[in-house]
PDB file of N, CA and C in Angstrom:
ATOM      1  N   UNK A   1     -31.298  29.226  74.451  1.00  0.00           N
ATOM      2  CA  UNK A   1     -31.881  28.037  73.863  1.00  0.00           C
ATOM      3  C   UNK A   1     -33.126  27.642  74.657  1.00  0.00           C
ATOM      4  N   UNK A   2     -34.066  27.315  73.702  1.00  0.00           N
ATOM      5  CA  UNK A   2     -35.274  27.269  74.694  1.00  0.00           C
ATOM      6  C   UNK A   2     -35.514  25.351  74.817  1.00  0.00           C
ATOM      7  N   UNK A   3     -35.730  24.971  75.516  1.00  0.00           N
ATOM      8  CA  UNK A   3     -35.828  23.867  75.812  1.00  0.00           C
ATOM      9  C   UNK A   3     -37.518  23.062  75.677  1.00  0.00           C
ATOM     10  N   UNK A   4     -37.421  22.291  75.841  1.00  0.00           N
ATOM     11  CA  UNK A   4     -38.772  21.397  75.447  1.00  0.00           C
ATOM     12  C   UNK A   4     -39.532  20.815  77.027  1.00  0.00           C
ATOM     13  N   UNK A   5     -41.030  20.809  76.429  1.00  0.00           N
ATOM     14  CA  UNK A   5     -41.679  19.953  78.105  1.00  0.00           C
ATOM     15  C   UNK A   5     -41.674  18.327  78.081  1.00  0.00           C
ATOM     16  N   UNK A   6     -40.912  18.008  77.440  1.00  0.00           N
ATOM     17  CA  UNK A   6     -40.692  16.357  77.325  1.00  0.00           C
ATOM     18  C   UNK A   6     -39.232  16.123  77.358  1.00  0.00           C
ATOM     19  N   UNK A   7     -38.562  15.283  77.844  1.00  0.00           N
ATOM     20  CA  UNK A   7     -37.386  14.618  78.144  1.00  0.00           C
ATOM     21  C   UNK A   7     -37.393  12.795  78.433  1.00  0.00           C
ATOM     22  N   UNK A   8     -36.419  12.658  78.709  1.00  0.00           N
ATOM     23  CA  UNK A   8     -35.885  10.964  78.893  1.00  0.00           C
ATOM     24  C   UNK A   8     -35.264  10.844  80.384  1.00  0.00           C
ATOM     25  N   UNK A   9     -36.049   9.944  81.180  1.00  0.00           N
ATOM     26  CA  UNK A   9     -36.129   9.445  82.160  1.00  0.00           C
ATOM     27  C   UNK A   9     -34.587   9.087  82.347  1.00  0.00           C
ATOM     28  N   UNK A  10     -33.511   9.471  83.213  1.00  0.00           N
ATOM     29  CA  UNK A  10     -32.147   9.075  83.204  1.00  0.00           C
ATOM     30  C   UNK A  10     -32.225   7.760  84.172  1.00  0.00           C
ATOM     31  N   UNK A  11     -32.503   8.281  85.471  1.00  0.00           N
ATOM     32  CA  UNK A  11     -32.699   7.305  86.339  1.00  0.00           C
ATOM     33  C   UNK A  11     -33.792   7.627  87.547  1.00  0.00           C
ATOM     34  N   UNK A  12     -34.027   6.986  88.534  1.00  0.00           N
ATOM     35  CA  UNK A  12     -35.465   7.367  89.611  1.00  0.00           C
ATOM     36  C   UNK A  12     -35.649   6.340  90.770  1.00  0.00           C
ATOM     37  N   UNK A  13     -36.237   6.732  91.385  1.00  0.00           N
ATOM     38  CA  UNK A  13     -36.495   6.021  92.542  1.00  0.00           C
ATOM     39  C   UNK A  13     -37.893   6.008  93.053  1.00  0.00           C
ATOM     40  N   UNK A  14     -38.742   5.355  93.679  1.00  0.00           N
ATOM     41  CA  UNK A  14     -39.885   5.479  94.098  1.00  0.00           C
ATOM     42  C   UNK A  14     -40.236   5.364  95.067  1.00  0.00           C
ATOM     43  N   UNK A  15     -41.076   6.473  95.790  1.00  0.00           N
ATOM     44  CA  UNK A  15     -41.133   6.673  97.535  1.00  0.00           C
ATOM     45  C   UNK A  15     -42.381   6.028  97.501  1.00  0.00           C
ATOM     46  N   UNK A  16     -42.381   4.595  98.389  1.00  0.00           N
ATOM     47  CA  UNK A  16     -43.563   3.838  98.741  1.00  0.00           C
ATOM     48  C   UNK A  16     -44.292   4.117 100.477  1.00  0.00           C
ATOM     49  N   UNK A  17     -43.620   5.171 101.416  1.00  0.00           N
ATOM     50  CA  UNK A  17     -43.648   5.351 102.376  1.00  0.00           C
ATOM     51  C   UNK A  17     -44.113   6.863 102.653  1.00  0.00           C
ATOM     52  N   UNK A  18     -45.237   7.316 103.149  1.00  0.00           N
ATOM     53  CA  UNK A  18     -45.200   8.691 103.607  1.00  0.00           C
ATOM     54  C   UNK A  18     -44.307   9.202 105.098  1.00  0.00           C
ATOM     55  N   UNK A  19     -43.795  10.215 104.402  1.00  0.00           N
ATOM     56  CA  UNK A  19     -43.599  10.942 105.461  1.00  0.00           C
ATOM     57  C   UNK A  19     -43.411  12.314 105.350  1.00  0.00           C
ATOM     58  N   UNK A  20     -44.302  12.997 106.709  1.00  0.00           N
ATOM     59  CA  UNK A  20     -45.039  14.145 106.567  1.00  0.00           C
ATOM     60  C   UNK A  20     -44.432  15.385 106.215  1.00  0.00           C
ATOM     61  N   UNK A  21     -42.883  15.295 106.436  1.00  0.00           N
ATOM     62  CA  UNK A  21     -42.328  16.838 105.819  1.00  0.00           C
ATOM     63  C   UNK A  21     -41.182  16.425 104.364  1.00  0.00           C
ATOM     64  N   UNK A  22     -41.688  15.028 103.968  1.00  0.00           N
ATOM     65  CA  UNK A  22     -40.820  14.852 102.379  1.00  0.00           C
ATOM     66  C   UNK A  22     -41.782  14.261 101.651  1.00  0.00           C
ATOM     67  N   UNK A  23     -43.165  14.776 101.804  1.00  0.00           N
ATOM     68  CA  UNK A  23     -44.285  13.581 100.817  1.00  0.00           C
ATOM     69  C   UNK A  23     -44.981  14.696 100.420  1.00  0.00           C
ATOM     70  N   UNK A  24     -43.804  15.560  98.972  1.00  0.00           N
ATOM     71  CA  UNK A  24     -45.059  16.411  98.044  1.00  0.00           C
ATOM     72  C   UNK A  24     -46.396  15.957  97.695  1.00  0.00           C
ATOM     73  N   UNK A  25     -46.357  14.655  97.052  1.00  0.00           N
ATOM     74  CA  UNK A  25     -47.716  13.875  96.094  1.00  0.00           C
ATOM     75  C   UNK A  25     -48.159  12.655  97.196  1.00  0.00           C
ATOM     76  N   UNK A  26     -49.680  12.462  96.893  1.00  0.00           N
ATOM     77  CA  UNK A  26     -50.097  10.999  97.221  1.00  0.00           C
ATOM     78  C   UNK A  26     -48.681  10.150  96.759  1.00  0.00           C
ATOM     79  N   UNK A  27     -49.190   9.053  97.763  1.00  0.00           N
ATOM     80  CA  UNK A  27     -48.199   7.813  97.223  1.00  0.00           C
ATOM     81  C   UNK A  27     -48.791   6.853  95.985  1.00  0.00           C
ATOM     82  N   UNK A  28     -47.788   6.170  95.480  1.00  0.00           N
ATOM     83  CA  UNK A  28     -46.725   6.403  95.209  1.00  0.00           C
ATOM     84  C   UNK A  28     -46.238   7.833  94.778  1.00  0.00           C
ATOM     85  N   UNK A  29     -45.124   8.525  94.843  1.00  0.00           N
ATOM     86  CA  UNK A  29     -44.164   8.944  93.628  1.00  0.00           C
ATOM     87  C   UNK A  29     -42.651   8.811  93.491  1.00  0.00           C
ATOM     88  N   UNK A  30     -42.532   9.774  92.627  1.00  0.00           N
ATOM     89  CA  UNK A  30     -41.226   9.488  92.708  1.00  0.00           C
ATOM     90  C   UNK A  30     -40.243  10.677  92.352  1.00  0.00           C
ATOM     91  N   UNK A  31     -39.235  10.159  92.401  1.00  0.00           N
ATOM     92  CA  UNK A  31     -37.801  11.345  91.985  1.00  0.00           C
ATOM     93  C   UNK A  31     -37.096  10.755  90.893  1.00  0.00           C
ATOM     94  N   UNK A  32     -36.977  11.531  90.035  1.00  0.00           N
ATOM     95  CA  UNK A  32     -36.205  11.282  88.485  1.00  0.00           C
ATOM     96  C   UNK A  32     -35.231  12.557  88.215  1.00  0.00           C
ATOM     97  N   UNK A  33     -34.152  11.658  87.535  1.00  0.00           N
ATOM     98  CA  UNK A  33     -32.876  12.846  86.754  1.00  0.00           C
ATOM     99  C   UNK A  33     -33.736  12.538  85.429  1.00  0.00           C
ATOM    100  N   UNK A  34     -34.093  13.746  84.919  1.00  0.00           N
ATOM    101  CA  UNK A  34     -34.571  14.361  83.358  1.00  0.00           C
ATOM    102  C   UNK A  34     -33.749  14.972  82.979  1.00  0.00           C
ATOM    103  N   UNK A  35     -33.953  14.396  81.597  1.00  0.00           N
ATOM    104  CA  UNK A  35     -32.861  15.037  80.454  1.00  0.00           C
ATOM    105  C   UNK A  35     -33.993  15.775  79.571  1.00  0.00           C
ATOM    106  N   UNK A  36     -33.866  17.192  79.659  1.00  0.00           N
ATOM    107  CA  UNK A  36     -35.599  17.722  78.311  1.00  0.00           C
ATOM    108  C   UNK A  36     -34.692  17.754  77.179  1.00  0.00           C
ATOM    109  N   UNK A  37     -35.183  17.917  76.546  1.00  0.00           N
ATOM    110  CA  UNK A  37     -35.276  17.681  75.358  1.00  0.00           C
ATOM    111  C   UNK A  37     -34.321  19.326  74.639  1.00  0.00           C
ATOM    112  N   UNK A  38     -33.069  18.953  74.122  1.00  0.00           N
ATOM    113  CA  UNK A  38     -32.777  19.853  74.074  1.00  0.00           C
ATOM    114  C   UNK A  38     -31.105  20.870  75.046  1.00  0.00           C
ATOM    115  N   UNK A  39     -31.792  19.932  76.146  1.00  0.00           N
ATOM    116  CA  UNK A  39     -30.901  19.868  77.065  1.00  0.00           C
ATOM    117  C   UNK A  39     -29.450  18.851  77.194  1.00  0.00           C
ATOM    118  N   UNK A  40     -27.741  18.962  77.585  1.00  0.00           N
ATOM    119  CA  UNK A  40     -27.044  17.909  77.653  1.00  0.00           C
ATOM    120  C   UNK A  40     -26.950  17.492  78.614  1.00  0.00           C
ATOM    121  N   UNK A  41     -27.767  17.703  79.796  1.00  0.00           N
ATOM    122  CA  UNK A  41     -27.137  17.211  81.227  1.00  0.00           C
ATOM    123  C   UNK A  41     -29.266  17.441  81.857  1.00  0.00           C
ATOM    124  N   UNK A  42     -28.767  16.185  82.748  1.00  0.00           N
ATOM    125  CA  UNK A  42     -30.373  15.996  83.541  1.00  0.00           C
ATOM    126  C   UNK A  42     -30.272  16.977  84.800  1.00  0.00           C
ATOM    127  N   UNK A  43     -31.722  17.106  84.941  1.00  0.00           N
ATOM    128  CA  UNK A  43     -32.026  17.735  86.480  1.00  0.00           C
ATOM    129  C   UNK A  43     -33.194  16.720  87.640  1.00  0.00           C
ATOM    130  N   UNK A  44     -33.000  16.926  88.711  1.00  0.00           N
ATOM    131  CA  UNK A  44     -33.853  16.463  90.006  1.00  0.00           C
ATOM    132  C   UNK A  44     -35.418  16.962  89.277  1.00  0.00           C
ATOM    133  N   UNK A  45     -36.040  15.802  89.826  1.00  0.00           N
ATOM    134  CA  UNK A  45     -37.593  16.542  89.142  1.00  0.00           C
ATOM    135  C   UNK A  45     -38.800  15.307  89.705  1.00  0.00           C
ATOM    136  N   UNK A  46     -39.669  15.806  90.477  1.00  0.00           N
ATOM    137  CA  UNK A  46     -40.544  14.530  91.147  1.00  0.00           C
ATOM    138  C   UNK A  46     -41.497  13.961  89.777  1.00  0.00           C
ATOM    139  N   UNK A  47     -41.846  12.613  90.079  1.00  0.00           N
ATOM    140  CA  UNK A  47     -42.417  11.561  89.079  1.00  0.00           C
ATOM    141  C   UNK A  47     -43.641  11.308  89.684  1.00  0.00           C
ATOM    142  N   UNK A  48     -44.738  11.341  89.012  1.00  0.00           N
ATOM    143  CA  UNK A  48     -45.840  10.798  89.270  1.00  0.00           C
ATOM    144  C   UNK A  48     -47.011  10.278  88.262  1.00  0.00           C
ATOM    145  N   UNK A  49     -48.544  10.024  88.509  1.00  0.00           N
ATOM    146  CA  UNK A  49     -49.446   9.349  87.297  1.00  0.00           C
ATOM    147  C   UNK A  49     -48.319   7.736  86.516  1.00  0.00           C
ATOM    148  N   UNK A  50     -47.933   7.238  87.307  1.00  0.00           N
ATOM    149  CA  UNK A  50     -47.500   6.104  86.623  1.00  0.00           C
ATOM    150  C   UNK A  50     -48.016   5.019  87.577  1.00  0.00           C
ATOM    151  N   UNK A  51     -47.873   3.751  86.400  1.00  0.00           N
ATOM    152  CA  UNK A  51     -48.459   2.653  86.938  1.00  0.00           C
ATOM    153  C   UNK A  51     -46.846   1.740  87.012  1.00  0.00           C
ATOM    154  N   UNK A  52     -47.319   0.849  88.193  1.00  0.00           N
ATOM    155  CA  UNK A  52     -46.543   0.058  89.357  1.00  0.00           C
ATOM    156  C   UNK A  52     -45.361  -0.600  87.768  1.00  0.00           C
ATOM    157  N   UNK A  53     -44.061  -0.645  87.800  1.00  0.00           N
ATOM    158  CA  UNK A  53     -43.372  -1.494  86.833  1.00  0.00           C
ATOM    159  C   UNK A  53     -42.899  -0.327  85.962  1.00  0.00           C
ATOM    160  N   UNK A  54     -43.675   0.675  86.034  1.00  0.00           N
ATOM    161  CA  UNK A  54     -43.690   1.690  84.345  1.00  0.00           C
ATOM    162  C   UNK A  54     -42.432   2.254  84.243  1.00  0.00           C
ATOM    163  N   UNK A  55     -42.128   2.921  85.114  1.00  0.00           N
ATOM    164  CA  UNK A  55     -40.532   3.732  85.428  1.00  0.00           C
ATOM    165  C   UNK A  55     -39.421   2.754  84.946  1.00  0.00           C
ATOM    166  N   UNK A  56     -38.738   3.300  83.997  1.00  0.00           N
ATOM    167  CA  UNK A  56     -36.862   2.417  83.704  1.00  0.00           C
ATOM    168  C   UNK A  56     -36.391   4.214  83.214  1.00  0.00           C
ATOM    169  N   UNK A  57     -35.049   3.522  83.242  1.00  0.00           N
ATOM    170  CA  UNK A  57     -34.443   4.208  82.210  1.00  0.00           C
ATOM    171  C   UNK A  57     -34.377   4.533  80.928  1.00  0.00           C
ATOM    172  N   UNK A  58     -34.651   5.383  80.334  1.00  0.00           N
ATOM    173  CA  UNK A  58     -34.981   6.004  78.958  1.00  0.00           C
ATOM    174  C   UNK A  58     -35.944   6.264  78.749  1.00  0.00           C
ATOM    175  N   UNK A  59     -37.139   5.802  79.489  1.00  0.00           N
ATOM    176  CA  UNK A  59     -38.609   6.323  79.328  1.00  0.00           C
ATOM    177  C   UNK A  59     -38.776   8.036  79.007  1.00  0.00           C
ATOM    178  N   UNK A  60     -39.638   7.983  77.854  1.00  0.00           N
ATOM    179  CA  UNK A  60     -40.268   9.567  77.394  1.00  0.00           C
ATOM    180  C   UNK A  60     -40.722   9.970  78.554  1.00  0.00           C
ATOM    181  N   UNK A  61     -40.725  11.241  79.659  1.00  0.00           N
ATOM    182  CA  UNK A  61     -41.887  11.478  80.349  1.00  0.00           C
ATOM    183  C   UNK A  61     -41.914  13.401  79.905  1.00  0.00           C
ATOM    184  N   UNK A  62     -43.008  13.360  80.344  1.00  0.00           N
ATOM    185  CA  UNK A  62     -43.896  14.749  79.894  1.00  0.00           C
ATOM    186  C   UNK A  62     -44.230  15.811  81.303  1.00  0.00           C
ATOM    187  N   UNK A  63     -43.916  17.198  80.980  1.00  0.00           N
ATOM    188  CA  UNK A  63     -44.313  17.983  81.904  1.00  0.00           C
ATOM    189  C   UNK A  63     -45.906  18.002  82.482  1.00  0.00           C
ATOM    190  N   UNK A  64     -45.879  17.925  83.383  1.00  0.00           N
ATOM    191  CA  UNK A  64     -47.664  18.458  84.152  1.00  0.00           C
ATOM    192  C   UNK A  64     -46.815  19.683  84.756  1.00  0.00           C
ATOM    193  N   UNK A  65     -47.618  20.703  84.457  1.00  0.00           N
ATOM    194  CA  UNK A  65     -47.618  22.381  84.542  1.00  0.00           C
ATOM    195  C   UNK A  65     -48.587  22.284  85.929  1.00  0.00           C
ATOM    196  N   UNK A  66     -48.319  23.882  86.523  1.00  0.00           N
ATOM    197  CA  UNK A  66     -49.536  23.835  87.661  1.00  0.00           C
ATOM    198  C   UNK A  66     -50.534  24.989  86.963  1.00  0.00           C
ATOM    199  N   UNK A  67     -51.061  24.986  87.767  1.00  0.00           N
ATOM    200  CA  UNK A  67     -52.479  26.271  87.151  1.00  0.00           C
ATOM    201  C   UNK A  67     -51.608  27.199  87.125  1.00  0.00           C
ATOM    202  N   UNK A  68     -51.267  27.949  88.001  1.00  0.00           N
ATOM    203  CA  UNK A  68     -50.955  29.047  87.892  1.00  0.00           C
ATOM    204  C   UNK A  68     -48.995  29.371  87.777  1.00  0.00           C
ATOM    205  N   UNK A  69     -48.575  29.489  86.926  1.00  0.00           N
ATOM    206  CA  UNK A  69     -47.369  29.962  86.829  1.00  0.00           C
ATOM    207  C   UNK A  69     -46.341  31.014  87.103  1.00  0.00           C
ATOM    208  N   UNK A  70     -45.379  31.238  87.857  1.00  0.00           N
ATOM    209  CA  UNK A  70     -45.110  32.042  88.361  1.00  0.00           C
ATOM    210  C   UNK A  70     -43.447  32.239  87.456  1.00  0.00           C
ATOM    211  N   UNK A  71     -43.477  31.400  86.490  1.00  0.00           N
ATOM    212  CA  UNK A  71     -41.715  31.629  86.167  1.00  0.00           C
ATOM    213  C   UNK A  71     -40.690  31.046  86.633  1.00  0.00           C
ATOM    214  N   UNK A  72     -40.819  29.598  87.401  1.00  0.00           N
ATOM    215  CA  UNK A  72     -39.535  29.294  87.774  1.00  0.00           C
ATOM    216  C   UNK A  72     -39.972  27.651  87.884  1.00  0.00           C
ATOM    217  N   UNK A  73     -39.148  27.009  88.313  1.00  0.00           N
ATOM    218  CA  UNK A  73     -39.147  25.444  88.148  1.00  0.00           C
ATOM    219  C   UNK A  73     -40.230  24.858  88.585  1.00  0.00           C
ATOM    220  N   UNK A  74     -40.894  25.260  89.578  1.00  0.00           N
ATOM    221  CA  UNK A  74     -41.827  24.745  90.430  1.00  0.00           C
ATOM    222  C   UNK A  74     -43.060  25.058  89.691  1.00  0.00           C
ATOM    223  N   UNK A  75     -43.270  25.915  88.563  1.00  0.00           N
ATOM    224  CA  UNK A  75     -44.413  25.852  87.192  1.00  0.00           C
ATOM    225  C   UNK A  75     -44.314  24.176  87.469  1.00  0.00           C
ATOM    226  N   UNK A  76     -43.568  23.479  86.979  1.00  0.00           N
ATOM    227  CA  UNK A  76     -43.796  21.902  86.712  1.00  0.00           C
ATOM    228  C   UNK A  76     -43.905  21.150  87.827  1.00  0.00           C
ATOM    229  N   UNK A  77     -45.154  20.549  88.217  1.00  0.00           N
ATOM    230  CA  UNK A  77     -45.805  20.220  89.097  1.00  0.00           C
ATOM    231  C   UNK A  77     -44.749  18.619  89.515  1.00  0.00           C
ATOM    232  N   UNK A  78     -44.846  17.950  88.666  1.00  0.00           N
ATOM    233  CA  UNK A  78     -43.936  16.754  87.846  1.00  0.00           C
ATOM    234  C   UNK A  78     -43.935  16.032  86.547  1.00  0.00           C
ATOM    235  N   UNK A  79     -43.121  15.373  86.458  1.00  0.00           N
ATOM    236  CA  UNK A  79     -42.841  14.638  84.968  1.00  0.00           C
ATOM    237  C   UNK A  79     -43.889  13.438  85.133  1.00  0.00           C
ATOM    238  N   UNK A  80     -44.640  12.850  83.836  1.00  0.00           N
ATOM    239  CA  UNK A  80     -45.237  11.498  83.851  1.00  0.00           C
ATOM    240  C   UNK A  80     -44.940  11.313  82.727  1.00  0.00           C
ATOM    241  N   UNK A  81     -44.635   9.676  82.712  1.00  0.00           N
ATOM    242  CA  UNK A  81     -44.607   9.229  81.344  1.00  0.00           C
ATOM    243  C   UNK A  81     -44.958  10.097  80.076  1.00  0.00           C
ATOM    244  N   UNK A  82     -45.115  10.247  79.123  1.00  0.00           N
ATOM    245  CA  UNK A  82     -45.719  10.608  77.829  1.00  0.00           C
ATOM    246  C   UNK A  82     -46.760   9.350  77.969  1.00  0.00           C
ATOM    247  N   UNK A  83     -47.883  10.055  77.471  1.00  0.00           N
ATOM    248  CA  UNK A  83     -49.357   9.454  76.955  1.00  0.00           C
ATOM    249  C   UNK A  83     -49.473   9.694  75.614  1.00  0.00           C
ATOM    250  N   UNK A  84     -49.466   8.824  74.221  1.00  0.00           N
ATOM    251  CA  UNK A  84     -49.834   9.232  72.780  1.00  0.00           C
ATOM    252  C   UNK A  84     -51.267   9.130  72.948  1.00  0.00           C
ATOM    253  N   UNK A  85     -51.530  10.559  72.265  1.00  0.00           N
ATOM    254  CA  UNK A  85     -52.638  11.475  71.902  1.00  0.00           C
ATOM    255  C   UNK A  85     -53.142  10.807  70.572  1.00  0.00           C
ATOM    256  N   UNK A  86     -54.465   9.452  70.658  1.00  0.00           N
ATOM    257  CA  UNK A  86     -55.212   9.362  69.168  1.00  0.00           C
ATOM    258  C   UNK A  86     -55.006   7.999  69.118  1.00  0.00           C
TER     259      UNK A  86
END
């Protein structure tokens, strides 16, 4: 079953503090359980591009891919909200 690059925000937390060997992204970000689309059970997945308040539960968020893909989870850079296109 092939799964989708959009899912629903289960739950998350937001790291307001750097520190130097657990701070993938500029600050803020964050850590979210995603449910994609398609999927019955969420996975660990870092959160970022959101503004201060935006993060709840059930929020749409959308894959950011990296340039270069290699085939495995870490293709997805992190989840951000969904942005409607138009």
């Amino acid at each position: 079953m092939e799964l989708g690059e959009r899912g629903i925000l289960l739950t998350y937390t937001v790291v307001w503090r750097h520190h130097p060997q657990l701070s993938p992204l500029p600050l803020p970000f964050g850590y979210g359980i995603i449910r994609l689309e398609g999927a019955d059970t969420g996975f660990l997945h870092l959160l970022y591009e959101f503004e201060e308040g935006e993060l709840k539960a059930g929020l749409a968020v959308e894959a950011v891919f990296a340039e270069e893909r290699e085939g495995s989870i870490l293709d997805v850079r992190y989840f951000r909200p969904c942005r409607e296109v138009g």
